[in-house]
C-alpha atoms as a PDB file:
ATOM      1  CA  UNK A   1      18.673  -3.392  19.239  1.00  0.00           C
ATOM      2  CA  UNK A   2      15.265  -5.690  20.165  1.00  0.00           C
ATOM      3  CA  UNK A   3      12.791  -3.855  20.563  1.00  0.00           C
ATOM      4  CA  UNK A   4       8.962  -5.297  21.325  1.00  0.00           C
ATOM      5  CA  UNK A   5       6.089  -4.075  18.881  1.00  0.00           C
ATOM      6  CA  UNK A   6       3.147  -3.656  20.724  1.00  0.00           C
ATOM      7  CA  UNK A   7      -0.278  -4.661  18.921  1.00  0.00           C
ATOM      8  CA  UNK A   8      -3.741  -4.480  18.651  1.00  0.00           C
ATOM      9  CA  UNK A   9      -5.359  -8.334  18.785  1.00  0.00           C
ATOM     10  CA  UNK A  10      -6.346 -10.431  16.992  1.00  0.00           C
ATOM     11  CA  UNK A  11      -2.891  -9.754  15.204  1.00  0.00           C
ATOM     12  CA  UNK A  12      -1.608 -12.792  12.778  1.00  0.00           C
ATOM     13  CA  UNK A  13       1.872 -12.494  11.678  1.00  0.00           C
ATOM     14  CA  UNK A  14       1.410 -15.502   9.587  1.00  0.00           C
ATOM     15  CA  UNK A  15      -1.470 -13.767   8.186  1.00  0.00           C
ATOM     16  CA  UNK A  16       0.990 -10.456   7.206  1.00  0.00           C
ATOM     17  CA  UNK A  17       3.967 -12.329   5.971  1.00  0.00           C
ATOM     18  CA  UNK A  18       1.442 -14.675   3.374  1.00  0.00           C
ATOM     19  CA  UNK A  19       0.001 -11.156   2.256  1.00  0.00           C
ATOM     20  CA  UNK A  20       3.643 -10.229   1.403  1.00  0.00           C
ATOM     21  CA  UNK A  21       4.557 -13.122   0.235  1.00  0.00           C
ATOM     22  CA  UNK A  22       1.569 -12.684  -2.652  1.00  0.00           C
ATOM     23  CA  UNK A  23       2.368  -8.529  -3.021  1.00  0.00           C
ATOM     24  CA  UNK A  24       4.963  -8.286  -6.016  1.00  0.00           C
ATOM     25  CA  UNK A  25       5.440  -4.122  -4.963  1.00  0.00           C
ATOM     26  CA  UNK A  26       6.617  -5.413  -2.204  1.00  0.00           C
ATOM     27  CA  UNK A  27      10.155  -7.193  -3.752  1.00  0.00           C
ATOM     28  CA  UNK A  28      13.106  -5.440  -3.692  1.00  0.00           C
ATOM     29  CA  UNK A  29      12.795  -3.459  -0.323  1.00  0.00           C
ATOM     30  CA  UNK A  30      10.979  -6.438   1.754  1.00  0.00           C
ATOM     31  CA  UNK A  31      12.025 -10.246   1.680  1.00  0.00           C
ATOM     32  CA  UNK A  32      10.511 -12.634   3.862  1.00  0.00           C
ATOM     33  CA  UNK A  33      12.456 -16.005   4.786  1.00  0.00           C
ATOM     34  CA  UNK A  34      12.239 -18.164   8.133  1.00  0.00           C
ATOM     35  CA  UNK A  35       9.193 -16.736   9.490  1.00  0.00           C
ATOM     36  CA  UNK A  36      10.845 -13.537  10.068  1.00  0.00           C
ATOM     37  CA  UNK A  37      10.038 -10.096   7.562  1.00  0.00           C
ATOM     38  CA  UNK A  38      12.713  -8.436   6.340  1.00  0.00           C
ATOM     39  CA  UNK A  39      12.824  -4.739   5.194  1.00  0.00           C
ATOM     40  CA  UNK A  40      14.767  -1.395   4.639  1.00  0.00           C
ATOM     41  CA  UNK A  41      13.879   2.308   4.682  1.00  0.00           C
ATOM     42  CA  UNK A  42      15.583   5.579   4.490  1.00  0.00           C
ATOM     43  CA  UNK A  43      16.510   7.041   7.808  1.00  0.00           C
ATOM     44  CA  UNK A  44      19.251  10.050   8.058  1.00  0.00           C
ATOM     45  CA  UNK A  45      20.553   9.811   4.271  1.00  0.00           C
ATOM     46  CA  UNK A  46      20.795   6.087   4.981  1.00  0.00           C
ATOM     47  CA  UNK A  47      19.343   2.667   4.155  1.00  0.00           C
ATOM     48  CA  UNK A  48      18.046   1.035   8.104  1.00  0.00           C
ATOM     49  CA  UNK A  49      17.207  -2.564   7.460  1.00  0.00           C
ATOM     50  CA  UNK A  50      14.971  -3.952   9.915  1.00  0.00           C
ATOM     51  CA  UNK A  51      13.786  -7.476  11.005  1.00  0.00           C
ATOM     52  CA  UNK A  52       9.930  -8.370  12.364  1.00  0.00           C
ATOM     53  CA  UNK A  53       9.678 -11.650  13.734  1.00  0.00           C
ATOM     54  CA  UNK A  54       7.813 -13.390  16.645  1.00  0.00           C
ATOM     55  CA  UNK A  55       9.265 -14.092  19.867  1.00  0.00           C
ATOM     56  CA  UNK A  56       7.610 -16.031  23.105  1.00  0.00           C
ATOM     57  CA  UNK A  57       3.783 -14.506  21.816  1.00  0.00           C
ATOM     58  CA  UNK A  58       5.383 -11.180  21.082  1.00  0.00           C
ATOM     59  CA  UNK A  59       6.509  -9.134  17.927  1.00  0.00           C
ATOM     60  CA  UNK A  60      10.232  -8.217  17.633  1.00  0.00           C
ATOM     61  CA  UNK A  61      11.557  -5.541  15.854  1.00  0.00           C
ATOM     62  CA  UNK A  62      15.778  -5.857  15.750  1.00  0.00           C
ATOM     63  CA  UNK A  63      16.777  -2.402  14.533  1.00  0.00           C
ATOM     64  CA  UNK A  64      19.517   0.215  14.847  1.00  0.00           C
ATOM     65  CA  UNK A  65      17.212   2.913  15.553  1.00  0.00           C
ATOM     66  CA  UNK A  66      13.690   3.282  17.351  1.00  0.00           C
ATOM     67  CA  UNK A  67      12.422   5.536  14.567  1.00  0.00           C
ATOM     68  CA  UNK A  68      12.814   2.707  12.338  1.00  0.00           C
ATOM     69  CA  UNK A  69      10.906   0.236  14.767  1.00  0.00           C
ATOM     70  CA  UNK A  70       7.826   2.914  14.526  1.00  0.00           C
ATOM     71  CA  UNK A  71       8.086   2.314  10.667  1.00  0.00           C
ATOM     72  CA  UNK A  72       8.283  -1.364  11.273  1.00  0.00           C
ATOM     73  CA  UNK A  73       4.850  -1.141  13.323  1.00  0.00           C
ATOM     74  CA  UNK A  74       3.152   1.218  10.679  1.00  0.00           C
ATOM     75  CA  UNK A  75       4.306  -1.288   7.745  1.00  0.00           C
ATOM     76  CA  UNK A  76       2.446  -4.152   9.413  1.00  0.00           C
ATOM     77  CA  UNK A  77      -0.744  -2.027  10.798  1.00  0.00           C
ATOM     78  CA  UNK A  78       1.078  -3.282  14.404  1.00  0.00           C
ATOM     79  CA  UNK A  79      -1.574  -0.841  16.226  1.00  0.00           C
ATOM     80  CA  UNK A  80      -4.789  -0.866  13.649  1.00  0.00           C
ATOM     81  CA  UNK A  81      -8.330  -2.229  15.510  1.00  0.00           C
ATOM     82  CA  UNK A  82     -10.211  -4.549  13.910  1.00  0.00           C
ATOM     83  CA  UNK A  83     -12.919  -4.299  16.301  1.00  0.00           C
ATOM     84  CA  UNK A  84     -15.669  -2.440  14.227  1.00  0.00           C
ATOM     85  CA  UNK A  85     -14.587  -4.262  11.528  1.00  0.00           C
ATOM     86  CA  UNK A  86     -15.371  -7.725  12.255  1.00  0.00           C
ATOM     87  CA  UNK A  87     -18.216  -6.289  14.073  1.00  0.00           C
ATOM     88  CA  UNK A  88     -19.549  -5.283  11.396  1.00  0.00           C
ATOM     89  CA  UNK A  89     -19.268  -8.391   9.107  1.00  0.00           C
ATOM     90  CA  UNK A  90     -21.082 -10.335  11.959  1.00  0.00           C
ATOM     91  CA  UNK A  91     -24.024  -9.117   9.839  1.00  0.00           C
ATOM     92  CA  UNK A  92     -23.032  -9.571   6.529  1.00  0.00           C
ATOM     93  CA  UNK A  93     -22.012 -13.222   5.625  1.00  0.00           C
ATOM     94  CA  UNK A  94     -20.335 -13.265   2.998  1.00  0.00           C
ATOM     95  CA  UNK A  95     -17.851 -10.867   4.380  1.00  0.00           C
ATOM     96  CA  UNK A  96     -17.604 -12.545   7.807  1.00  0.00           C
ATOM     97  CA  UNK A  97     -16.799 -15.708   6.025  1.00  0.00           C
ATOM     98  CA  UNK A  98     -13.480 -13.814   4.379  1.00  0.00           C
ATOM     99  CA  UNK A  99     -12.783 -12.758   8.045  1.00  0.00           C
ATOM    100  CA  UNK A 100     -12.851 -15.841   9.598  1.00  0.00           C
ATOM    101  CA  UNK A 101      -9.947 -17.162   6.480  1.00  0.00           C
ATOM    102  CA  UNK A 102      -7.790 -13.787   6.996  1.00  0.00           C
ATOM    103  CA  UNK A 103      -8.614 -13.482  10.613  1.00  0.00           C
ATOM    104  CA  UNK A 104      -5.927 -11.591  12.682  1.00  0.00           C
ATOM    105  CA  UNK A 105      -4.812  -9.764   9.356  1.00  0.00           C
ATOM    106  CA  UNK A 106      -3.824  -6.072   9.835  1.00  0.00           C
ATOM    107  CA  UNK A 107      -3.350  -3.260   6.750  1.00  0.00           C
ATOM    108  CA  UNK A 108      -0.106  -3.788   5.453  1.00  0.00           C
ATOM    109  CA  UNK A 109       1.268  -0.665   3.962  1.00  0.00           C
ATOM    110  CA  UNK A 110       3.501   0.447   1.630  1.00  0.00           C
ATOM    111  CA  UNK A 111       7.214   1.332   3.598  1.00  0.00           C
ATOM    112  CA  UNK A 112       6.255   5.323   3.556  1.00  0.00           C
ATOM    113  CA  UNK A 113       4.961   7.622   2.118  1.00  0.00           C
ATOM    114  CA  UNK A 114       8.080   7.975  -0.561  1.00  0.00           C
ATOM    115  CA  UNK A 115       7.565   4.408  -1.660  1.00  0.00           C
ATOM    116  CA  UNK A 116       3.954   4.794  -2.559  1.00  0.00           C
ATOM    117  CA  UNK A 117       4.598   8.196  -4.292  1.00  0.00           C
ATOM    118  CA  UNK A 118       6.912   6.447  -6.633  1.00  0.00           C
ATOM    119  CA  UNK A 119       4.384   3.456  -7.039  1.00  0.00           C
ATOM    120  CA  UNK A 120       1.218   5.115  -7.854  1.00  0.00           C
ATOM    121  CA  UNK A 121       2.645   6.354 -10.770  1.00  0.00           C
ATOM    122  CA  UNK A 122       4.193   3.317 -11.994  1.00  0.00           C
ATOM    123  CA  UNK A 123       1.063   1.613 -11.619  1.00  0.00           C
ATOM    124  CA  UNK A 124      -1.167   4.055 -13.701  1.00  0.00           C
ATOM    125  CA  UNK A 125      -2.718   1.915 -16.469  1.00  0.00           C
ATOM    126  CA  UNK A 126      -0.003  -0.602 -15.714  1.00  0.00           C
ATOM    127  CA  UNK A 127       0.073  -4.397 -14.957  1.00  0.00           C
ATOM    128  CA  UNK A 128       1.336  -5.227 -11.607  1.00  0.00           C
ATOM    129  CA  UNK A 129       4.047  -7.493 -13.529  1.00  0.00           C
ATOM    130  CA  UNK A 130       5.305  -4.774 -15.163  1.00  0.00           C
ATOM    131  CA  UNK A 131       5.101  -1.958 -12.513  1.00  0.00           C
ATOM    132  CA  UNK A 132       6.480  -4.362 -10.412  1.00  0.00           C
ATOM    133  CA  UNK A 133      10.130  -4.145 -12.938  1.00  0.00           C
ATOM    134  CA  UNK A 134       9.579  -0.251 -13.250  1.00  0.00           C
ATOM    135  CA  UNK A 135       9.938  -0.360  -9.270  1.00  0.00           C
ATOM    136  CA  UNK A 136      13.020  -2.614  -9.331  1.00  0.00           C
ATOM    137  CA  UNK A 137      14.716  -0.389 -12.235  1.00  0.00           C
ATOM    138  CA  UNK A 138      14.203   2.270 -10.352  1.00  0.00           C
ATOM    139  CA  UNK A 139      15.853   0.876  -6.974  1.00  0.00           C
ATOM    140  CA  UNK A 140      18.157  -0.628  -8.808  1.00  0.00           C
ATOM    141  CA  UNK A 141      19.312   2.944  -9.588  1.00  0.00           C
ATOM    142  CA  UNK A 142      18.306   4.875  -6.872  1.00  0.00           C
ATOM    143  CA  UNK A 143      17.173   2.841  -3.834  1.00  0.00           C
ATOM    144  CA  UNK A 144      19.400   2.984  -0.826  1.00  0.00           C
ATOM    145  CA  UNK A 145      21.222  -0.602   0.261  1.00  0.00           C
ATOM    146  CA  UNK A 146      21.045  -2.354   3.095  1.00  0.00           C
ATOM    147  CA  UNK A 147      22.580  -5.720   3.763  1.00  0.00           C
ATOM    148  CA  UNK A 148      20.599  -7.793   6.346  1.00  0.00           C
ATOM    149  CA  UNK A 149      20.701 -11.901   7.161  1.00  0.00           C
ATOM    150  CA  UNK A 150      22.097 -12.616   4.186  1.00  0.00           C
ATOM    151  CA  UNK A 151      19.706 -10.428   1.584  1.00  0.00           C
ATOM    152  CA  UNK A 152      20.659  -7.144  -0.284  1.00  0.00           C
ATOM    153  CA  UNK A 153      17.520  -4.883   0.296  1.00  0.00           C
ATOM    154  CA  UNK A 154      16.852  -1.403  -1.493  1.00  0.00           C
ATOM    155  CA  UNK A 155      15.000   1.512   0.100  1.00  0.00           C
ATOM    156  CA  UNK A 156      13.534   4.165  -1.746  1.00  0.00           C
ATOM    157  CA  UNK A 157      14.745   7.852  -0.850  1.00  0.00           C
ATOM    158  CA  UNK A 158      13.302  10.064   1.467  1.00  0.00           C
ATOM    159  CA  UNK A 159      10.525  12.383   0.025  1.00  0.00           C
ATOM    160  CA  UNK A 160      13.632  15.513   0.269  1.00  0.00           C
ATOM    161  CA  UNK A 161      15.847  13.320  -1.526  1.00  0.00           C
ATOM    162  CA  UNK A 162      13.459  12.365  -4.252  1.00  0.00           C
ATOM    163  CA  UNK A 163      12.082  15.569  -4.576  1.00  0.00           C
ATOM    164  CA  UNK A 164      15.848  16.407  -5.997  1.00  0.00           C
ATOM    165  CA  UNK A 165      15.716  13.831  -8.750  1.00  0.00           C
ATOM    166  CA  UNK A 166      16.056  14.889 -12.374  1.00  0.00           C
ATOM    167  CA  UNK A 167      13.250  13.527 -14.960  1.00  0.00           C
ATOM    168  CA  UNK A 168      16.101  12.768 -17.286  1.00  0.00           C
ATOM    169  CA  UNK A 169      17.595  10.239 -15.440  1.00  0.00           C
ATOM    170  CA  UNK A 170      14.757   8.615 -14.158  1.00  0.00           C
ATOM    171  CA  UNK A 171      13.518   7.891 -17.531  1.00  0.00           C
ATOM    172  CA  UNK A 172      16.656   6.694 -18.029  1.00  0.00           C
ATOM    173  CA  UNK A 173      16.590   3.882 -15.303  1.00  0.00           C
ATOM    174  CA  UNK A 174      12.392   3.251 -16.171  1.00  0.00           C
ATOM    175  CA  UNK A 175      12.857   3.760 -20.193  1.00  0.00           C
ATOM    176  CA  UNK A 176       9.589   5.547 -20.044  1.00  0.00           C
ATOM    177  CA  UNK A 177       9.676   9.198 -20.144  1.00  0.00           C
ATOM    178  CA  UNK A 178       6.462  10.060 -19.315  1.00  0.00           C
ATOM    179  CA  UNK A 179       6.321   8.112 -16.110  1.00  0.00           C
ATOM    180  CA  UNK A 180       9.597   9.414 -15.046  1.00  0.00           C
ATOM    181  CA  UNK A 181       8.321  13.522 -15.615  1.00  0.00           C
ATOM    182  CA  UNK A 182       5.109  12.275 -13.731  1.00  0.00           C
ATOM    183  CA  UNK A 183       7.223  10.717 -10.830  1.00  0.00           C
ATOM    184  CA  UNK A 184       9.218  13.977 -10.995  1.00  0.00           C
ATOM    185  CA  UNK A 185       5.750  16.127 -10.284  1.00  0.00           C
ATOM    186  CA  UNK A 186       4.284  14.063  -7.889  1.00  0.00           C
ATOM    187  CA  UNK A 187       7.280  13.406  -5.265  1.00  0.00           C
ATOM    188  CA  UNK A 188       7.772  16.933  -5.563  1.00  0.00           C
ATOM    189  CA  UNK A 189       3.822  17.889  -4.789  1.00  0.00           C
ATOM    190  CA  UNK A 190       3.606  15.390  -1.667  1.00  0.00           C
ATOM    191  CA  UNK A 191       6.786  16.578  -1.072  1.00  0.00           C
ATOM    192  CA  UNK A 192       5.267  20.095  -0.376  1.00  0.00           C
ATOM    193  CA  UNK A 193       2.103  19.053   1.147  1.00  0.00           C
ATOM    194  CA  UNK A 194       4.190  17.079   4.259  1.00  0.00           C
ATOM    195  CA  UNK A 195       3.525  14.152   5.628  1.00  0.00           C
ATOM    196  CA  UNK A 196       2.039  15.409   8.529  1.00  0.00           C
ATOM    197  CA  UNK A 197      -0.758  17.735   6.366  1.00  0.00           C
ATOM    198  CA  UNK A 198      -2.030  14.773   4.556  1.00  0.00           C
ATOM    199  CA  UNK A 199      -2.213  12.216   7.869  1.00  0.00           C
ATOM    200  CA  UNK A 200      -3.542  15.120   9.756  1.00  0.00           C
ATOM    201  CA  UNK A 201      -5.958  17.136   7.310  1.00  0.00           C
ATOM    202  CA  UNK A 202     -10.039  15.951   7.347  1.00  0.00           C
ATOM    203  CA  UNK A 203     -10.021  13.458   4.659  1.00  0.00           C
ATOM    204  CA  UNK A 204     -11.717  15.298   1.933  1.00  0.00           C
ATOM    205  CA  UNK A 205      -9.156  18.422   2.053  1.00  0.00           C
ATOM    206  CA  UNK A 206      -5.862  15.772   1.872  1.00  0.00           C
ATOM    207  CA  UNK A 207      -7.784  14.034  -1.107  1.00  0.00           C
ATOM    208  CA  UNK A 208      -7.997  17.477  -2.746  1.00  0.00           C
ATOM    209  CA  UNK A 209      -4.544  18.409  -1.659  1.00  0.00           C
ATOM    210  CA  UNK A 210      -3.695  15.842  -3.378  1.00  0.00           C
ATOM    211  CA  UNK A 211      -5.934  15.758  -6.921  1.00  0.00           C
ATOM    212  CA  UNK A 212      -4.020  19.445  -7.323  1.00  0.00           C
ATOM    213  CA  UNK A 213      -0.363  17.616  -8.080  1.00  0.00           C
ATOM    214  CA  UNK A 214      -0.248  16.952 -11.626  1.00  0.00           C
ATOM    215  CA  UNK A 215      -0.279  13.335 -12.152  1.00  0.00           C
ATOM    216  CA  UNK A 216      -1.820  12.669  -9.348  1.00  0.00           C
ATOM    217  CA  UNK A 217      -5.703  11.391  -9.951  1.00  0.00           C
ATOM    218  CA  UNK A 218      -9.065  10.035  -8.010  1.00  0.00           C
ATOM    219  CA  UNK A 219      -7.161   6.344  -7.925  1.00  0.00           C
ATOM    220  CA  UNK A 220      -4.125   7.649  -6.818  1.00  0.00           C
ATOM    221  CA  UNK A 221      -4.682  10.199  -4.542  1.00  0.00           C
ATOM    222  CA  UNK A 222      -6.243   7.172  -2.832  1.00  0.00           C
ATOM    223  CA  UNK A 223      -3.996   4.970  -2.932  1.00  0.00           C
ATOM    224  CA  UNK A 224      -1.483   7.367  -0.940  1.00  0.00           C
ATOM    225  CA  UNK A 225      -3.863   8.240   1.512  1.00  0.00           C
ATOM    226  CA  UNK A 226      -5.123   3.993   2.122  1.00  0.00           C
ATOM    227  CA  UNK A 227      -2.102   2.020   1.362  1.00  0.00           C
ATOM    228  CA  UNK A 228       0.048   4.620   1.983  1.00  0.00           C
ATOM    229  CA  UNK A 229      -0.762   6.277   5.488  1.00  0.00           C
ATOM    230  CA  UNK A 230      -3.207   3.726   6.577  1.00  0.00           C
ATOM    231  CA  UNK A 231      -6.119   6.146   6.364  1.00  0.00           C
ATOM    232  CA  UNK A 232      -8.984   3.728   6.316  1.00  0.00           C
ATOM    233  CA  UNK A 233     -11.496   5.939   6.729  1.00  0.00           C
ATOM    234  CA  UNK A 234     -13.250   6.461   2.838  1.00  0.00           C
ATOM    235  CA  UNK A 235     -12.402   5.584  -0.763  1.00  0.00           C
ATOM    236  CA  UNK A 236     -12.674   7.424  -3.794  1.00  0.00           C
ATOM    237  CA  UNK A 237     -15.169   4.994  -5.166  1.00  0.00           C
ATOM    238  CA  UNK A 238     -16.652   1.610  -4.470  1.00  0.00           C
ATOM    239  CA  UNK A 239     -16.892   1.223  -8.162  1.00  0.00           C
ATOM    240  CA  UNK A 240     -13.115   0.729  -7.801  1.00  0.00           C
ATOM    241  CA  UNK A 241     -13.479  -2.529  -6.128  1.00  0.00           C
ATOM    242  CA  UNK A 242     -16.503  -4.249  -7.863  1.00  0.00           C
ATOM    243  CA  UNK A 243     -14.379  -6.499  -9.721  1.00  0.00           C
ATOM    244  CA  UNK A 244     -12.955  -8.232  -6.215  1.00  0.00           C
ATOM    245  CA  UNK A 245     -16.247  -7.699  -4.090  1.00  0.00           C
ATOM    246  CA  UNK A 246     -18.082  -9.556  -6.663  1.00  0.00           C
ATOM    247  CA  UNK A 247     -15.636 -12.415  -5.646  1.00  0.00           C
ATOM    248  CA  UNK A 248     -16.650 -12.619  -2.319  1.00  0.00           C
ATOM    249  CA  UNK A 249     -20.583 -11.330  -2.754  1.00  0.00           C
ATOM    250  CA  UNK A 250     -21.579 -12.867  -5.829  1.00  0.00           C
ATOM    251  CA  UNK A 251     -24.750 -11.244  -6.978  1.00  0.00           C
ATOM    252  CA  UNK A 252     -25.470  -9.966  -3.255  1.00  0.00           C
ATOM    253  CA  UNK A 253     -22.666  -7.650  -4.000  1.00  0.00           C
ATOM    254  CA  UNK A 254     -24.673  -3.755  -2.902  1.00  0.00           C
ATOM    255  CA  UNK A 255     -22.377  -0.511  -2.656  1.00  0.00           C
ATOM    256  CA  UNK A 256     -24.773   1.702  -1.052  1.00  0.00           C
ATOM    257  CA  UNK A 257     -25.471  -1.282   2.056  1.00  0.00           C
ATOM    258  CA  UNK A 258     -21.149  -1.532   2.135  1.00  0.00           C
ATOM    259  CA  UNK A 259     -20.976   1.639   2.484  1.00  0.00           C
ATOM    260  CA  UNK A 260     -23.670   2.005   5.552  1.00  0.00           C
ATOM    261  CA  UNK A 261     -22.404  -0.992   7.272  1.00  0.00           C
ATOM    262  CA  UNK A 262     -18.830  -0.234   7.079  1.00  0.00           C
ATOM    263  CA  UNK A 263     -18.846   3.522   7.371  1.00  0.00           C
ATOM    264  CA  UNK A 264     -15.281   4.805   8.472  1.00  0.00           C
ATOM    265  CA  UNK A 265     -14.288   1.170   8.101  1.00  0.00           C
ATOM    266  CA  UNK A 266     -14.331   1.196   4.434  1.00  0.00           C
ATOM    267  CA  UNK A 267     -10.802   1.479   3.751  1.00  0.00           C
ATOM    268  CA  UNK A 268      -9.624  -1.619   6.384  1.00  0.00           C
ATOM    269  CA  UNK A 269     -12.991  -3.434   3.921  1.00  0.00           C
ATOM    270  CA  UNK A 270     -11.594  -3.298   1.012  1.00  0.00           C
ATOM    271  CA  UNK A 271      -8.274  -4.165   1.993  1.00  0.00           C
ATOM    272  CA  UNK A 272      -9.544  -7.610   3.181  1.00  0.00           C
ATOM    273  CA  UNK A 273     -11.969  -7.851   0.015  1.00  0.00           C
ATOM    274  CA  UNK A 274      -8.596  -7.333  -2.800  1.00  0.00           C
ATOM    275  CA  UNK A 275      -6.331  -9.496  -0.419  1.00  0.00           C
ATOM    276  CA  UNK A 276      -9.778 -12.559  -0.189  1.00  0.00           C
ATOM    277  CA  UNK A 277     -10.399 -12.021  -4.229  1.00  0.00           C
ATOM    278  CA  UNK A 278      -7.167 -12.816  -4.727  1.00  0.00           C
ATOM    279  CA  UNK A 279      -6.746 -16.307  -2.550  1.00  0.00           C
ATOM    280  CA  UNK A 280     -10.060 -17.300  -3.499  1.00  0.00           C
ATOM    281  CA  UNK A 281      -9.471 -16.587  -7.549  1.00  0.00           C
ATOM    282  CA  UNK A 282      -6.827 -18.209  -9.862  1.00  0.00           C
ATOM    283  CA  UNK A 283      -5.764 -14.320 -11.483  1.00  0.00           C
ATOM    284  CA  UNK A 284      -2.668 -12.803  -9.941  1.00  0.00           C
ATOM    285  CA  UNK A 285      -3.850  -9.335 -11.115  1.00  0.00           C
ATOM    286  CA  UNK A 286      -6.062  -8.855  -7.769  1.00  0.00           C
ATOM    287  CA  UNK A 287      -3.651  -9.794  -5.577  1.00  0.00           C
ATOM    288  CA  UNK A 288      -2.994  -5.868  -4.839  1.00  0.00           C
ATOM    289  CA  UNK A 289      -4.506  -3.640  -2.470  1.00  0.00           C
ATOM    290  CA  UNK A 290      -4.063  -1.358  -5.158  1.00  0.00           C
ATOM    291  CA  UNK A 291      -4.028  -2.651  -8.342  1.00  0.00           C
ATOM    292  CA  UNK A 292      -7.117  -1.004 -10.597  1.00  0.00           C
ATOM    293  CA  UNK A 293      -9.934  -2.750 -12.207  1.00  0.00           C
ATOM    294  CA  UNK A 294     -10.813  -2.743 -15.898  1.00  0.00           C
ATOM    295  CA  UNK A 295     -13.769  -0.071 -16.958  1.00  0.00           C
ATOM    296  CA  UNK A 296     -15.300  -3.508 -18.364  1.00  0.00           C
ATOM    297  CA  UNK A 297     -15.500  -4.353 -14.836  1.00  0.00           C
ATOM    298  CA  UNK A 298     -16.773  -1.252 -13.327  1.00  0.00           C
ATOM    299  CA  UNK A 299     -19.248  -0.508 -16.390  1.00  0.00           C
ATOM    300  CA  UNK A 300     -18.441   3.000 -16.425  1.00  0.00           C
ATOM    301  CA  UNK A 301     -15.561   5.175 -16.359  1.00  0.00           C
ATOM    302  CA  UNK A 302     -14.404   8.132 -14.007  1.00  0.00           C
ATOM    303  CA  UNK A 303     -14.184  11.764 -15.680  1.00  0.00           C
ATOM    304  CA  UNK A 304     -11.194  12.775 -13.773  1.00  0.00           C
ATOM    305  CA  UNK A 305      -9.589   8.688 -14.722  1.00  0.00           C
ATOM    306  CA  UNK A 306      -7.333  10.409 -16.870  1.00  0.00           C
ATOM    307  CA  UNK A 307      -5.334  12.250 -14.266  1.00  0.00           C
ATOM    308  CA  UNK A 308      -4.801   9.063 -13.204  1.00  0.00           C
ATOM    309  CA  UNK A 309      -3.669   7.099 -16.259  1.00  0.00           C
ATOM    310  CA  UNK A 310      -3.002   9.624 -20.187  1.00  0.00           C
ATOM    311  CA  UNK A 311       0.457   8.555 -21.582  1.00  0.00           C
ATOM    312  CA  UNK A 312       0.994   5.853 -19.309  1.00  0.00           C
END
């Protein structure tokens, strides 16, 4: 079935399938070949692989279902404004510059809110590289398949489905206990809160919602809420994203004037500012929306960074 995405402009598909192209997380569930994006997420028990490509100006979905277009469009940000975004960089340079080179760029998310459940752990106090094989052990042994254009694509469970799992035989697939009990606590806990609650709920009570799951910290409990659900609205901490912002301000780099220029645009900022750092700098480790800086980086470490990161 073809089915049209409608977007926001400016959008740049080119601009989304380079940013995949450079996301490692992404491997394994999204391939992209020909100009078109390939992907697969659970839908009724099942793996639904889906196609994006352009077509005469407009973005084509070719799917079995028209659920799994709407995930198509929230993957790519298909409906996001940029608007008060690049408004707001008219008036701060060095940011308007990055917008000009990632112009048309929408938030690409993770595919759900299972997939980033199961990341955020794997990434706690963990370089991409290797998160990035934790991820494909554990599709390899419990994604969903899908076959589509020629490429074998694995979808992570639905949210019910992991919930089920057994910490056993995740560590198993990982060969890290402690990852696989913490996977085990958090699917479970977002599992409970609903998708709905935490897309829905003011900001500050999903955030805490969220910081009550065990395993779950300030840098994850982010990360859901941004790269998961698109909620672009705050951050847990600016400090978070010194290390890239210094990339693109130099020594003009000032948190407090980010965060009054960019307000409830914050989020949909420092998306641009980790996908710039990491075009405009030779080290690989930036090139996530969600990968964490070092505390040498930050100068200072969170309390609560533990939640985040013991026994990792």
């Amino acid at each position: 079935m073809r089915i049209i995405v409608p977007t926001r402009p400016p959008f740049s598909f080119e601009q989304t399938l380079a940013f995949v192209r450079r996301f490692p997380p992404s491997s394994g569930s999204i391939v992209v070949g020909g100009g078109s994006l390939y992907a697969a997420v659970a839908h009724g028990g099942r793996a639904q692989a889906f196609t994006l490509r352009m077509q005469g100006g407009e973005l084509v979905a070719d799917v079995r279902a028209a659920a799994v277009a709407r995930r198509a469009a929230e993957l790519v940000g298909a409906r996001d404004d940029l608007g008060a975004l690049y408004a707001a960089a008219e008036t701060d340079p060095p940011f308007a510059a990055l917008v000009r080179r990632l112009y048309g760029l929408h938030h690409v998310r993770f595919l759900g809110l299972e997939d980033i459940a199961v990341y955020c752990v794997l990434m706690q106090r963990t370089p991409m590289r290797l998160a990035t094989r934790f991820k494909q052990r554990f599709l390899d042994r419990f994604g969903l398949v899908a076959e589509v254009a020629g490429h074998t694509l694995r979808a992570v469970p639905d949210l019910a489905t992991l919930a089920e799992l057994d910490a056993a035989d995740i560590a198993e697939a990982l060969g890290h206990r402690a990852k696989a009990e913490r996977i085990v606590a958090v699917v479970r806990g977002v599992a409970a809160l609903g998708e709905p609650f935490l897309r829905e709920a003011p900001y500050a009570e999903a955030r805490r919602a969220l910081l009550a799951i065990p395993g779950i910290g300030p840098f994850s409990a982010g990360a859901i809420l941004l790269r998961g659900l698109g909620r672009m609205d705050e951050l847990p901490s600016l400090d978070l994203f010194e290390r890239d912002a210094r990339v693109i301000y130099g020594r003009a780099w000032n948190p407090r004037a980010i965060a009054r220029r960019y307000g409830d645009q914050i989020g949909y900022w420092s998306f641009y500012v980790k996908t710039g750092a990491a075009r405009l700098s030779s080290g690989t480790s930036s090139s996530s929306a969600c990968s964490r800086p070092s505390r040498a980086a930050t100068g200072r470490a969170d309390p609560r960074r533990s939640r985040d990161s013991s026994r990792a």
